[in-house]
C-alpha atoms as a PDB file:
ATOM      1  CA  UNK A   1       1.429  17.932 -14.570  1.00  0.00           C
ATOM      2  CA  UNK A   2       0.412  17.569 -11.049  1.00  0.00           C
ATOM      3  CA  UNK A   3       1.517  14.998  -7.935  1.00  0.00           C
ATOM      4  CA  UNK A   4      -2.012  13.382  -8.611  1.00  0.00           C
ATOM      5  CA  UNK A   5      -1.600  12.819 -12.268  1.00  0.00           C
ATOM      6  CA  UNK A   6       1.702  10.960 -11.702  1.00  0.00           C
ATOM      7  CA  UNK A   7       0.120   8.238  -9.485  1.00  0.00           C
ATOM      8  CA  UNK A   8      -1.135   5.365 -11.141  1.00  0.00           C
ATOM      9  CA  UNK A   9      -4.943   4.274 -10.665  1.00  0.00           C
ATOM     10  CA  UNK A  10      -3.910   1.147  -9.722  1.00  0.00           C
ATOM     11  CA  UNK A  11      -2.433   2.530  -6.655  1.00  0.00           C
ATOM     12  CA  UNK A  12      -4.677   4.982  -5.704  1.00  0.00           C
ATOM     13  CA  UNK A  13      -7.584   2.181  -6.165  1.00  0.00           C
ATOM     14  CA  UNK A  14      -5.190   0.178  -3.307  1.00  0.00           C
ATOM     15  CA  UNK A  15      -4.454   3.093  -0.973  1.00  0.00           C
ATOM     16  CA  UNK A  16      -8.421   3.963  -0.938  1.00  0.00           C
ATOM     17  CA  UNK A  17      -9.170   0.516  -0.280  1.00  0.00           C
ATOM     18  CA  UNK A  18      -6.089   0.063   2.612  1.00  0.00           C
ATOM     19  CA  UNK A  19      -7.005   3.611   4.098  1.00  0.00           C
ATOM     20  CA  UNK A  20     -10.507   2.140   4.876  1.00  0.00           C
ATOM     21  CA  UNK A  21      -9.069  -0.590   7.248  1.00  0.00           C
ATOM     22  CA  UNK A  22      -7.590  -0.845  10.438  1.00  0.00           C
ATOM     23  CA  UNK A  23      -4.292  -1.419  10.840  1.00  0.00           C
ATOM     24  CA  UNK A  24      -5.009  -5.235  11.411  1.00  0.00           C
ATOM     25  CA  UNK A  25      -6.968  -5.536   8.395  1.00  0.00           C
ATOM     26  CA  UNK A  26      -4.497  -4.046   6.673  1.00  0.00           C
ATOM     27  CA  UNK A  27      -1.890  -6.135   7.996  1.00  0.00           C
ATOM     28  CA  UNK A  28      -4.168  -9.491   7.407  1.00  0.00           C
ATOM     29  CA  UNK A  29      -2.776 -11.987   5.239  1.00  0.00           C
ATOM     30  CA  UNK A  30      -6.381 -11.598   3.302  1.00  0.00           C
ATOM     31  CA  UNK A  31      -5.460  -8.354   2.215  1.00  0.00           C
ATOM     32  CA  UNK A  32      -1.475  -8.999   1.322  1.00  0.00           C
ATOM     33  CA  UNK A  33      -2.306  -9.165  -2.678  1.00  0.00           C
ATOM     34  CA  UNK A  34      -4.049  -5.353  -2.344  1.00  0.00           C
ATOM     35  CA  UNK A  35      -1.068  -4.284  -0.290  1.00  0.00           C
ATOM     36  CA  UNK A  36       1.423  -5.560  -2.941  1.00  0.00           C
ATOM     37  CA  UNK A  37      -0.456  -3.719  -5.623  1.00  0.00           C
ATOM     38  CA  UNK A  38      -0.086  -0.489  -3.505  1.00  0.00           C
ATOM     39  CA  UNK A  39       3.931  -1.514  -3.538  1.00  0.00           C
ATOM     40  CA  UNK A  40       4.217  -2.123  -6.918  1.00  0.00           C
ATOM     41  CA  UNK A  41       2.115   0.735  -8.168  1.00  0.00           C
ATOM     42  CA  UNK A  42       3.718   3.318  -5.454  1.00  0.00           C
ATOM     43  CA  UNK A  43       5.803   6.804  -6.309  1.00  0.00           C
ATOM     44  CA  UNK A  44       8.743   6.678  -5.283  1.00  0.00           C
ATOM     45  CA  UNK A  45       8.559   8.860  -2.982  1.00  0.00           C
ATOM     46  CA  UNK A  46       6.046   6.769  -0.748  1.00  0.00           C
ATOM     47  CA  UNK A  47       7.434   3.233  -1.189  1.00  0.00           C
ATOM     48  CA  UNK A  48      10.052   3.832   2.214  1.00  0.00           C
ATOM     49  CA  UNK A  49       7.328   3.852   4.012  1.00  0.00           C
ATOM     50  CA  UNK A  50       5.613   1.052   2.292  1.00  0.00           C
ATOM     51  CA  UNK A  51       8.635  -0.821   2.941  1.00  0.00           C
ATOM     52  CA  UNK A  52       8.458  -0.232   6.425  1.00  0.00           C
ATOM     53  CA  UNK A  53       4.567  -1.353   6.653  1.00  0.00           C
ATOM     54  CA  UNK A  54       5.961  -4.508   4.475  1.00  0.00           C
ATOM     55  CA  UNK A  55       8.760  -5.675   7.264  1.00  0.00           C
ATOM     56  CA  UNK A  56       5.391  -4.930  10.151  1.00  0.00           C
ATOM     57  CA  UNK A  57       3.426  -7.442   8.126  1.00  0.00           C
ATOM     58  CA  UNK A  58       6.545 -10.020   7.538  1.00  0.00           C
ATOM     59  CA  UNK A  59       7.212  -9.467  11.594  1.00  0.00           C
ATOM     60  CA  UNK A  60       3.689 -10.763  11.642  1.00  0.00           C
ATOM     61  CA  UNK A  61       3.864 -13.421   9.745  1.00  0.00           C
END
């Protein structure tokens, strides 16, 4: 099985989606719903630094 088979759709769908943005989009309380499917969908390998983007986005708001 390979790293891509292991990530759900969900999350990929989220991370395409996020990727497309600018940072302020991103951060945007419009698109906080997309970025918590990205967190809850995440490997676990990648949720440290989703964490991270998370406490950017609370500083924000």
């Amino acid at each position: 099985m390979t790293a891509s088979e292991k990530v759900h759709p969900k999350f990929i769908e989220a991370m395409e989606k996020l990727s497309a943005m600018s940072e302020e989009e991103r951060l945007s309380e419009k698109n906080k719903e997309l970025f918590e499917q990205a967190m809850n969908y995440a490997p676990l390998d990648i949720q440290p630094k989703l964490v991270a983007i998370r406490k950017k986005y609370d500083d924000l708001h």
